[in-house]
C-alpha atoms as a PDB file:
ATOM      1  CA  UNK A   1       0.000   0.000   0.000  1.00  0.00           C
ATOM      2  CA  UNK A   2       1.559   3.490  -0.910  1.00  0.00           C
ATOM      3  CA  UNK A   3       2.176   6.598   1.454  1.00  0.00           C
ATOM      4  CA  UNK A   4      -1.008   8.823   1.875  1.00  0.00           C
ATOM      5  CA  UNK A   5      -0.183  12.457   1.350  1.00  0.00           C
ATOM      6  CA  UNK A   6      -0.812  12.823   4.839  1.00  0.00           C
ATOM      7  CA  UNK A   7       2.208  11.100   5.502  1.00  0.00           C
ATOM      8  CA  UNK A   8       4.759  12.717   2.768  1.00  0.00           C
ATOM      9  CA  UNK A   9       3.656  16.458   3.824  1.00  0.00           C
ATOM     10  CA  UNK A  10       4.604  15.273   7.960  1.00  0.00           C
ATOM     11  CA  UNK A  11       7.362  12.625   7.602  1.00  0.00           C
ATOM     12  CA  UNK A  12       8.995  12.351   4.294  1.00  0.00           C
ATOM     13  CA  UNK A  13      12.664  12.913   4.417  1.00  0.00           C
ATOM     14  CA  UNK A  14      13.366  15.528   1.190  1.00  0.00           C
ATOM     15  CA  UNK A  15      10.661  18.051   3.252  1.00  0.00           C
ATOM     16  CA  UNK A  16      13.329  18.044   6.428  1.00  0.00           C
ATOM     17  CA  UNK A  17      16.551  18.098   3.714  1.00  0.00           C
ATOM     18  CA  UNK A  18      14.481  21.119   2.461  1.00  0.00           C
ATOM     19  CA  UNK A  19      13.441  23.018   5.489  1.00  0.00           C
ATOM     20  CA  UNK A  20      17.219  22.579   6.997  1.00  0.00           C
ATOM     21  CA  UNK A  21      18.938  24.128   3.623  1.00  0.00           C
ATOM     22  CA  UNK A  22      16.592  27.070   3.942  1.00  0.00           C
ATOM     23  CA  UNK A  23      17.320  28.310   7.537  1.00  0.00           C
ATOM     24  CA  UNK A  24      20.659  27.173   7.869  1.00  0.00           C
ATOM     25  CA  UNK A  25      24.005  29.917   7.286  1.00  0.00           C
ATOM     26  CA  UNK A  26      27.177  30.091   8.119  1.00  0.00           C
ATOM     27  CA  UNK A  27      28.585  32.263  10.820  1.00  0.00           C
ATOM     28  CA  UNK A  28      31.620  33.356  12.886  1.00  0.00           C
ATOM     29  CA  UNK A  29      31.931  31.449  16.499  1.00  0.00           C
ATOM     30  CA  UNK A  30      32.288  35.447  18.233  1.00  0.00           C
ATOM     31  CA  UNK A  31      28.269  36.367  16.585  1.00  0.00           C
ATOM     32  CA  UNK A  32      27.130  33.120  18.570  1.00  0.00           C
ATOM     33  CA  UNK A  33      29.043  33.019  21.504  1.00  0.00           C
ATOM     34  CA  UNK A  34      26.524  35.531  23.718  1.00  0.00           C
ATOM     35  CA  UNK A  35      23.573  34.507  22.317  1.00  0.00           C
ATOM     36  CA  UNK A  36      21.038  32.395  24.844  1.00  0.00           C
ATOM     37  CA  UNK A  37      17.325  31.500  24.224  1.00  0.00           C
ATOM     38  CA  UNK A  38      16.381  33.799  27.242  1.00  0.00           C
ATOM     39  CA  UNK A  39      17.140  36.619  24.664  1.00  0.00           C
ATOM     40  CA  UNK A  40      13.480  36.826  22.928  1.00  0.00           C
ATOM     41  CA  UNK A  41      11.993  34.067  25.512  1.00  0.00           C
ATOM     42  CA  UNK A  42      11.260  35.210  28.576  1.00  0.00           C
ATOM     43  CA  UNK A  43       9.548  34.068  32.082  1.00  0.00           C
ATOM     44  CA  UNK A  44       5.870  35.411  31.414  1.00  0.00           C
ATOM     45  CA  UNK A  45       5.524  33.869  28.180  1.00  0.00           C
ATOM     46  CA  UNK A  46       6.221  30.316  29.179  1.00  0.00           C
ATOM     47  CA  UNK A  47       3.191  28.160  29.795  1.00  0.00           C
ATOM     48  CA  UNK A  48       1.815  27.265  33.432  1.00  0.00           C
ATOM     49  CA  UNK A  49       2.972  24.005  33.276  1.00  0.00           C
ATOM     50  CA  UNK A  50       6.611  24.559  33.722  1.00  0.00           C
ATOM     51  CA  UNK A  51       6.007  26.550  36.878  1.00  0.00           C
ATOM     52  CA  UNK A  52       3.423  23.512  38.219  1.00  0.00           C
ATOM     53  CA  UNK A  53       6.108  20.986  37.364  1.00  0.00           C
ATOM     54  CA  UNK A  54       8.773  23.391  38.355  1.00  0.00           C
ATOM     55  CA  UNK A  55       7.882  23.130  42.055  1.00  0.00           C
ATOM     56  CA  UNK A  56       7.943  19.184  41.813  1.00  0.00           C
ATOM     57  CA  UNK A  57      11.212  19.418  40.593  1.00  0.00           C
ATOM     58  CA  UNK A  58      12.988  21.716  43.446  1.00  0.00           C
ATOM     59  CA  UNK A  59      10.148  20.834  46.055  1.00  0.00           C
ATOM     60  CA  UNK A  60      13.290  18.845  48.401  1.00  0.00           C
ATOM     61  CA  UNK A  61      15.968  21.700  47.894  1.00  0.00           C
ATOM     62  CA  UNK A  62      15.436  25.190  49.893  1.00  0.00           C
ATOM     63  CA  UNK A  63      18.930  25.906  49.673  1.00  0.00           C
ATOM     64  CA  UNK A  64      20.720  28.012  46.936  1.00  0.00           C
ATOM     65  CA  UNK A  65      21.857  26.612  44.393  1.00  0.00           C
ATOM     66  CA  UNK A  66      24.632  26.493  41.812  1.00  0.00           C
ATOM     67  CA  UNK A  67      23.561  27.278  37.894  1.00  0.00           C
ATOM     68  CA  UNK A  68      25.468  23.983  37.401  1.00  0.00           C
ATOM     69  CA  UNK A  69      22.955  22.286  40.376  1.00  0.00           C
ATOM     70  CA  UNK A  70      19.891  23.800  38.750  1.00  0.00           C
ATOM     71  CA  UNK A  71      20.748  22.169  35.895  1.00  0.00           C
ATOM     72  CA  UNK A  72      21.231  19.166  36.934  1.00  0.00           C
ATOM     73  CA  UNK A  73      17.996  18.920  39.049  1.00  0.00           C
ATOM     74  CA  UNK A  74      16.627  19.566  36.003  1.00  0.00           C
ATOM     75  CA  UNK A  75      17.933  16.912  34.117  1.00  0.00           C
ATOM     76  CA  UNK A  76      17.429  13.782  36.420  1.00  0.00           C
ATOM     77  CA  UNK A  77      13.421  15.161  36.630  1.00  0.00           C
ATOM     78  CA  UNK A  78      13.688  14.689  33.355  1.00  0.00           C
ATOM     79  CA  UNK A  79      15.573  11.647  32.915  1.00  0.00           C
ATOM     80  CA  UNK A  80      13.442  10.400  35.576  1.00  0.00           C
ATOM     81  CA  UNK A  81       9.874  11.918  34.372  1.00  0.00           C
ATOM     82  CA  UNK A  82      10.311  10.703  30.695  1.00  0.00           C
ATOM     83  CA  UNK A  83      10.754   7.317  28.956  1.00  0.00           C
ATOM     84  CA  UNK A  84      11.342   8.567  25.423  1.00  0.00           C
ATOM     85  CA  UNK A  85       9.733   7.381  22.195  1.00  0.00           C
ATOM     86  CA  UNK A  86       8.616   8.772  18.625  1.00  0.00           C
ATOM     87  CA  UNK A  87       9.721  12.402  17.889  1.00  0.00           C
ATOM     88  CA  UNK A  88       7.040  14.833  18.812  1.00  0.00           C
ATOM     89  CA  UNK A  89       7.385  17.768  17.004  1.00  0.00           C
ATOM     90  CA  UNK A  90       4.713  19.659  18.790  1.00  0.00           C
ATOM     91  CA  UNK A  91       4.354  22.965  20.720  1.00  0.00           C
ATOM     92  CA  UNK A  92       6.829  22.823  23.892  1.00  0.00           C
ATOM     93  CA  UNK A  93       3.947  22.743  26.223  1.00  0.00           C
ATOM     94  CA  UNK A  94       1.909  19.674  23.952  1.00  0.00           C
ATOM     95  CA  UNK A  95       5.347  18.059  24.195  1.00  0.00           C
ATOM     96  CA  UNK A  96       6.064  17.854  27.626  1.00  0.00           C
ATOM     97  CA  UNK A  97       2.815  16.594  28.915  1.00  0.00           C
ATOM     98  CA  UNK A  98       3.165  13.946  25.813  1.00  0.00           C
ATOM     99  CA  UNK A  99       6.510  13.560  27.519  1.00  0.00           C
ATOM    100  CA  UNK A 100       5.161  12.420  30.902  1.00  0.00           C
ATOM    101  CA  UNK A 101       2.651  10.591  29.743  1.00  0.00           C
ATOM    102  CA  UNK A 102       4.649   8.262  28.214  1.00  0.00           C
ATOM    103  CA  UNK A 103       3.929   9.394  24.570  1.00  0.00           C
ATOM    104  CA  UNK A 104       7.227   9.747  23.079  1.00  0.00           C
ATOM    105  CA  UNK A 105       9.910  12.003  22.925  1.00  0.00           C
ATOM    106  CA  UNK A 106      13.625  12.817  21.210  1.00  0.00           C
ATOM    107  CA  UNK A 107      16.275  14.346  21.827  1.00  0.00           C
ATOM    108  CA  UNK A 108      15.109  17.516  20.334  1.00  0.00           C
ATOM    109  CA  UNK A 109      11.634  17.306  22.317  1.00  0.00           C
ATOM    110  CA  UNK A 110      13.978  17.332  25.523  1.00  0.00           C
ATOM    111  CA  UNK A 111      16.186  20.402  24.770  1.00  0.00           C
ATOM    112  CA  UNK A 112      12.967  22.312  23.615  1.00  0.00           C
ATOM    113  CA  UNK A 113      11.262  21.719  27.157  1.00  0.00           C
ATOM    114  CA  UNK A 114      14.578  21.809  28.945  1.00  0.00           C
ATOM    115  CA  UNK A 115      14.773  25.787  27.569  1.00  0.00           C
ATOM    116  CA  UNK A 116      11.611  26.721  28.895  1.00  0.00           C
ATOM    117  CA  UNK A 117      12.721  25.476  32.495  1.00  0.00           C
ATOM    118  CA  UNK A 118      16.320  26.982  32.086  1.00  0.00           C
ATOM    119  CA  UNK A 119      14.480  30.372  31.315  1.00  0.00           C
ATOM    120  CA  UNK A 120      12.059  30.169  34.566  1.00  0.00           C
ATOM    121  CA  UNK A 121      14.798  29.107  36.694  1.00  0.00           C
ATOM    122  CA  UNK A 122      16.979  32.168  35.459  1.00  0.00           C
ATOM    123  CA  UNK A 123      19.494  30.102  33.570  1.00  0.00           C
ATOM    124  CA  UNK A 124      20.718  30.840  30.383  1.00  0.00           C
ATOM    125  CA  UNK A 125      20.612  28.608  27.986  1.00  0.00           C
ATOM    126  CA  UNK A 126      21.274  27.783  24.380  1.00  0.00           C
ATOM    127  CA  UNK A 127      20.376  25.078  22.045  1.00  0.00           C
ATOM    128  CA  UNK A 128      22.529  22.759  19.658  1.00  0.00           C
ATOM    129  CA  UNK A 129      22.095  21.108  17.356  1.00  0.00           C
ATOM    130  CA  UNK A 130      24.608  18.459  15.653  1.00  0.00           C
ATOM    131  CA  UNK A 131      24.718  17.419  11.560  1.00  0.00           C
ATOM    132  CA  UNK A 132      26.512  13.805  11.290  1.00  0.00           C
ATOM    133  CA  UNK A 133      27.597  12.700   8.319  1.00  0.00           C
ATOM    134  CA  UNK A 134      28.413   8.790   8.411  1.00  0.00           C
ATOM    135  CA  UNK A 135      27.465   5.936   6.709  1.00  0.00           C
ATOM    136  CA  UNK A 136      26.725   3.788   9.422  1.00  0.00           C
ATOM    137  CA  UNK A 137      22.611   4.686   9.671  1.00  0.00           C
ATOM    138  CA  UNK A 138      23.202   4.698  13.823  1.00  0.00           C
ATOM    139  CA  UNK A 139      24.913   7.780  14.043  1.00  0.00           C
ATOM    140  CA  UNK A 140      24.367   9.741  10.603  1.00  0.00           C
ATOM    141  CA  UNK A 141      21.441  12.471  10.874  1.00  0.00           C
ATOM    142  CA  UNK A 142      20.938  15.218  13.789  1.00  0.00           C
ATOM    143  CA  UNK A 143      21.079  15.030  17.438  1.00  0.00           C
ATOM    144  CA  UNK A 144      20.222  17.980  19.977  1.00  0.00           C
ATOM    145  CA  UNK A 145      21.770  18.908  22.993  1.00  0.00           C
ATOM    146  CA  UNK A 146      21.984  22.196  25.539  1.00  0.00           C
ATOM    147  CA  UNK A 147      24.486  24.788  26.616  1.00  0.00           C
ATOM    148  CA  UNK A 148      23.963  26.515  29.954  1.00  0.00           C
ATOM    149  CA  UNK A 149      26.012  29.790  31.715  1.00  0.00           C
ATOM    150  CA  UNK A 150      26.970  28.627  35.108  1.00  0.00           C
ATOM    151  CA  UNK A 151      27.787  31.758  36.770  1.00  0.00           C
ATOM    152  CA  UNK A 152      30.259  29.738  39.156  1.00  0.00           C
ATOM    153  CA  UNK A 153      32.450  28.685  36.417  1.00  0.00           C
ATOM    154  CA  UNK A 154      32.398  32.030  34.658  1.00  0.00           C
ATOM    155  CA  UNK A 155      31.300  30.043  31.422  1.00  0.00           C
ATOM    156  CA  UNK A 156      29.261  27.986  29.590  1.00  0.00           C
ATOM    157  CA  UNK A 157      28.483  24.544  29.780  1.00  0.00           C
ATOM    158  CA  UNK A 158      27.939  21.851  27.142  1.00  0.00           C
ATOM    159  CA  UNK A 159      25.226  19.090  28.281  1.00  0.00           C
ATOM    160  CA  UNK A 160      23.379  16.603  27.126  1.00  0.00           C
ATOM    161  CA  UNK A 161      19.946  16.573  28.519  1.00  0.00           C
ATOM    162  CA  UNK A 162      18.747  13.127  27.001  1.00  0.00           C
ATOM    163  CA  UNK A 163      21.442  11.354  27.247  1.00  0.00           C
ATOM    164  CA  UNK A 164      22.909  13.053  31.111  1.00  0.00           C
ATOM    165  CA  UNK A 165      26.611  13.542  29.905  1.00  0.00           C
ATOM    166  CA  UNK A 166      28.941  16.509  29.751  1.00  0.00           C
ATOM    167  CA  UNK A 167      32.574  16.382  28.136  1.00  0.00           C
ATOM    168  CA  UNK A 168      35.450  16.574  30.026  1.00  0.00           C
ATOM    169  CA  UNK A 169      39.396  16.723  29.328  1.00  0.00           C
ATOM    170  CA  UNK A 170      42.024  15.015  31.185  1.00  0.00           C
ATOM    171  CA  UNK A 171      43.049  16.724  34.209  1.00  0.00           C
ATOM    172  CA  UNK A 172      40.230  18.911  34.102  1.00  0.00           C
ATOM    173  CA  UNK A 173      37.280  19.036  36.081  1.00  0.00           C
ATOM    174  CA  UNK A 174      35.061  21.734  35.067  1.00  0.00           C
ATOM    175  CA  UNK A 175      33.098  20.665  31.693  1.00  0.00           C
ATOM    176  CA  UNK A 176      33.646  21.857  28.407  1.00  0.00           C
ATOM    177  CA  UNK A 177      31.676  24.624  26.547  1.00  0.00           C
ATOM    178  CA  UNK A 178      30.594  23.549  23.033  1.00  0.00           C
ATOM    179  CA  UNK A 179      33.229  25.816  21.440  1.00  0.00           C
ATOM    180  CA  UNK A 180      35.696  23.923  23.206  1.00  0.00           C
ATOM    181  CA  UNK A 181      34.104  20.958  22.725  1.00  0.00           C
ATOM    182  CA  UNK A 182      34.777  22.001  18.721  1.00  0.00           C
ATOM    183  CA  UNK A 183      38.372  22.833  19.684  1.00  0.00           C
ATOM    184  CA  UNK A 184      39.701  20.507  20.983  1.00  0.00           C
ATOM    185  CA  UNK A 185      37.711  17.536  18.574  1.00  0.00           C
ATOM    186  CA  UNK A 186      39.491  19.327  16.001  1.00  0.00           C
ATOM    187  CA  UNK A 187      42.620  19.383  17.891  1.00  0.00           C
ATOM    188  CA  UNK A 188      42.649  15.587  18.537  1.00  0.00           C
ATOM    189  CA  UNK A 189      42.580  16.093  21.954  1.00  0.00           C
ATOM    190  CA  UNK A 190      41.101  13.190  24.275  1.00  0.00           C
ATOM    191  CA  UNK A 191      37.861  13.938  25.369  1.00  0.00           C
ATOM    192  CA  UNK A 192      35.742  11.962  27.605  1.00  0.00           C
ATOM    193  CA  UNK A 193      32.065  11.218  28.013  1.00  0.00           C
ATOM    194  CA  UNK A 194      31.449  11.499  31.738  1.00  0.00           C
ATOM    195  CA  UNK A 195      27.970  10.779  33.063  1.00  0.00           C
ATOM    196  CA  UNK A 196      26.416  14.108  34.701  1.00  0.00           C
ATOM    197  CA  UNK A 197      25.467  12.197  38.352  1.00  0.00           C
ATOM    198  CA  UNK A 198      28.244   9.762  39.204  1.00  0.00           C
ATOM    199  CA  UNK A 199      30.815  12.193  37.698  1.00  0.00           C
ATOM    200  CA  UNK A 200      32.696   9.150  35.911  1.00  0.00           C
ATOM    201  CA  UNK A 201      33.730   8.037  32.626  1.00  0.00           C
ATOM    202  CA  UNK A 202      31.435   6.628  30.365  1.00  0.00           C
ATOM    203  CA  UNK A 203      32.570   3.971  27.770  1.00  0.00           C
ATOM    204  CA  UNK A 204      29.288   4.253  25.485  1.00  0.00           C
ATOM    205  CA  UNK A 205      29.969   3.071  21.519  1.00  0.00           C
ATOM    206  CA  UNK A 206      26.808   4.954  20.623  1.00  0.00           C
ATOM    207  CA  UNK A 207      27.708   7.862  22.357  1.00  0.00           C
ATOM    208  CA  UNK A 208      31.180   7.941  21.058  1.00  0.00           C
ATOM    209  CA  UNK A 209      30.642   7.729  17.725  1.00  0.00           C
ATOM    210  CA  UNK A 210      27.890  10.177  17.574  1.00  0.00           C
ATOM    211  CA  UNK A 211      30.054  12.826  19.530  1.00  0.00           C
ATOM    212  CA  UNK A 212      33.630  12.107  19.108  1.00  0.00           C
ATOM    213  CA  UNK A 213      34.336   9.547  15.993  1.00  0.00           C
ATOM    214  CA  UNK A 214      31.609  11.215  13.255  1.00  0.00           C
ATOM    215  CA  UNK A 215      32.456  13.403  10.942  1.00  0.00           C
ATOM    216  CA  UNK A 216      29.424  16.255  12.575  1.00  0.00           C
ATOM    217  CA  UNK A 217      29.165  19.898  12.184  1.00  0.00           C
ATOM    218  CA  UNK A 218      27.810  22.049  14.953  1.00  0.00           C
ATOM    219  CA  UNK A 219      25.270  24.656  14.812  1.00  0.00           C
ATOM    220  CA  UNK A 220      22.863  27.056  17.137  1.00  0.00           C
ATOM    221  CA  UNK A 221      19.631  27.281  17.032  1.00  0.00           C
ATOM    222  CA  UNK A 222      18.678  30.890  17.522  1.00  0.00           C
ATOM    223  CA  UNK A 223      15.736  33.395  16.855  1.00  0.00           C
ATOM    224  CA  UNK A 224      13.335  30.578  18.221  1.00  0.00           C
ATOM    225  CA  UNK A 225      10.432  32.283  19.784  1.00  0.00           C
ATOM    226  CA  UNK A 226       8.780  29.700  21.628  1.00  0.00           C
ATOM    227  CA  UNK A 227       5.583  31.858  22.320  1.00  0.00           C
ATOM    228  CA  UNK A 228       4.903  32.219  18.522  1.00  0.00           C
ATOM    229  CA  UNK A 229       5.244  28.722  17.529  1.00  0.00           C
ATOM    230  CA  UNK A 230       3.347  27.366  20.750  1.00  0.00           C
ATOM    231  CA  UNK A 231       0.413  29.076  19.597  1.00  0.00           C
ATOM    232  CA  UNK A 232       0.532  28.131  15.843  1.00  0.00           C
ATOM    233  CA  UNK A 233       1.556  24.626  16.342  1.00  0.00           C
ATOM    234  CA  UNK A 234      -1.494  24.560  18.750  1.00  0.00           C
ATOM    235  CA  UNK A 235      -3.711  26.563  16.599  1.00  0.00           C
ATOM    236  CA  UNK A 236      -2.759  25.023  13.441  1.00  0.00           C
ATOM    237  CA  UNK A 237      -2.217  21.758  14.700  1.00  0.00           C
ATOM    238  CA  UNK A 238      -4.713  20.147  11.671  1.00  0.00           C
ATOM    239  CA  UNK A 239      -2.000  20.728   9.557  1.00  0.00           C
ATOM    240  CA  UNK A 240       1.621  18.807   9.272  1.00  0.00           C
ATOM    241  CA  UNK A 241       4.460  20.610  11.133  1.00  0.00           C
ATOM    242  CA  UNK A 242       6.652  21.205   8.145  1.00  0.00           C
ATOM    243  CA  UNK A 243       3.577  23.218   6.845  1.00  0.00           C
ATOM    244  CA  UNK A 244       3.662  25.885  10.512  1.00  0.00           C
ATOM    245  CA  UNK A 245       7.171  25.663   9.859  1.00  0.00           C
ATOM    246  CA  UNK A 246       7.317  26.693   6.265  1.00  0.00           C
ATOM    247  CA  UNK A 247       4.806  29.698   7.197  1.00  0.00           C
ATOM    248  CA  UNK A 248       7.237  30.555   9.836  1.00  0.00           C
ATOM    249  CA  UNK A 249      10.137  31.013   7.025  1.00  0.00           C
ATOM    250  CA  UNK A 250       7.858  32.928   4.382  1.00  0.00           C
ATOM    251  CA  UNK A 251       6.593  35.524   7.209  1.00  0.00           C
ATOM    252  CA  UNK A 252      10.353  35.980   8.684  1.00  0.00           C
ATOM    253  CA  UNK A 253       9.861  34.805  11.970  1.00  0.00           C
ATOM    254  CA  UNK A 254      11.905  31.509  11.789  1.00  0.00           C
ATOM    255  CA  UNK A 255      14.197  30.145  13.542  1.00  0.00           C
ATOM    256  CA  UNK A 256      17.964  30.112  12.272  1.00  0.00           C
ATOM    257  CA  UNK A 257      20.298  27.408  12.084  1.00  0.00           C
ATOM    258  CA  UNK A 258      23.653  28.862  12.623  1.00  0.00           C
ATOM    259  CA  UNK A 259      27.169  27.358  12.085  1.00  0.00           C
ATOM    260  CA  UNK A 260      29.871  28.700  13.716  1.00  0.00           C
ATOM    261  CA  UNK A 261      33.331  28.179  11.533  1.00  0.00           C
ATOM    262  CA  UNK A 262      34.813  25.278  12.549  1.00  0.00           C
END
């Protein structure tokens, strides 16, 4: 039986090829390097549920706290509050309750609703994304992951949400930023995958080839306004996302894929 249109306009590869040539440019590392989603998203325009599920996630911790601890509360709710599944691909406030309901849910679902936390929680916060070329089908494709400002370390902070891992050097134990993430992959320098909790090495294949043996090019995602496509996703949500999206692009308002030089 062949593909209903339904299908092609929601899920067929050449739409995502397209959509990803059209809002991606190339950039210098210094234009990217201050950017954070908080810049055009901020605490009043995130939805109620962050702030309900907010107070679950802190409800055991009255004292202050790091940016690097908020973060990482953060991330084992997360880990612990969602099972994972199908990509989503639905407004950030649709996608978390799918989230905890069992209903799915990427890596790209988890950055999106990990911003919207990092903003009410007065962290700032980027997203990644990552473009793998390989042809082992395990590893080639995308993958998303965060970058937060920890005010203790004076810098920012490369982690991996889904998967709980930061990067770390030998000798070294404050975590990498993603531009020295790039850096040093391009230096050949050893870097190791070290699970956010325990705070020891992981020896992951998976992980290891997506992050440190593919051939992957690095980009930000900026001029995402999460309050403008919450409400068309929602409001349009009869039609297939690449549709919202495209509307998006033709009115201006979005988002960017930027690559830093590398």
């Amino acid at each position: 039986m062949g593909r209903s249109i339904q299908w092609y306009l929601r899920r067929h590869p050449l739409l995502y090829k397209i959509r990803f040539r059209l809002v991606s440019k190339n950039t210098t590392l210094s234009s990217v390097e201050h950017y954070c989603y908080n810049d055009i998203n901020k605490k009043n325009n995130v939805s109620s549920i962050f702030y309900e599920l907010n107070t679950k996630i802190f409800a055991n911790y009255s004292e202050t706290l790091t940016n690097f601890e908020k973060a990482k509360k953060i991330t084992l709710w997360l880990k612990n509050n969602i099972k994972g599944g199908p990509g989503l691909g639905k407004s950030s406030t649709t996608a978390l309750k799918k989230m905890i309901q069992g209903e799915g849910g990427v890596c790209s679902d988890v950055a999106q609703v990990f911003n919207n936390f990092c903003v009410i929680n007065d962290l700032k916060v980027k997203e990644w994304g990552m473009k793998n070329s390989s042809k082992d089908s395990s590893i080639s494709g995308g993958h998303s992951f965060n970058e937060v400002y920890c005010n203790e370390f004076q810098k920012w902070i490369m982690i991996d949400v889904g998967k709980s891992i930061v990067f770390k050097v030998a000798n070294q134990n404050i975590p990498l930023s993603a531009f020295e993430f790039i850096k040093f992959k391009k230096e050949n320098k050893e870097i190791n995958v070290i699970d956010l909790f325990s705070n020891s090495k992981i020896e992951d294949d998976n992980i290891n080839n997506v992050f440190l043996k593919s051939n992957s090019s690095l980009f930000v995602i900026t001029n995402y306004n999460n309050k403008n496509y919450d409400y068309l996703l929602d409001k349009l949500e009869f039609l297939p996302e690449s549709i919202i999206h495209g509307l998006l692009f033709i009115v201006g308002k979005s988002y960017v894929f930027e690559f830093p030089n590398q």
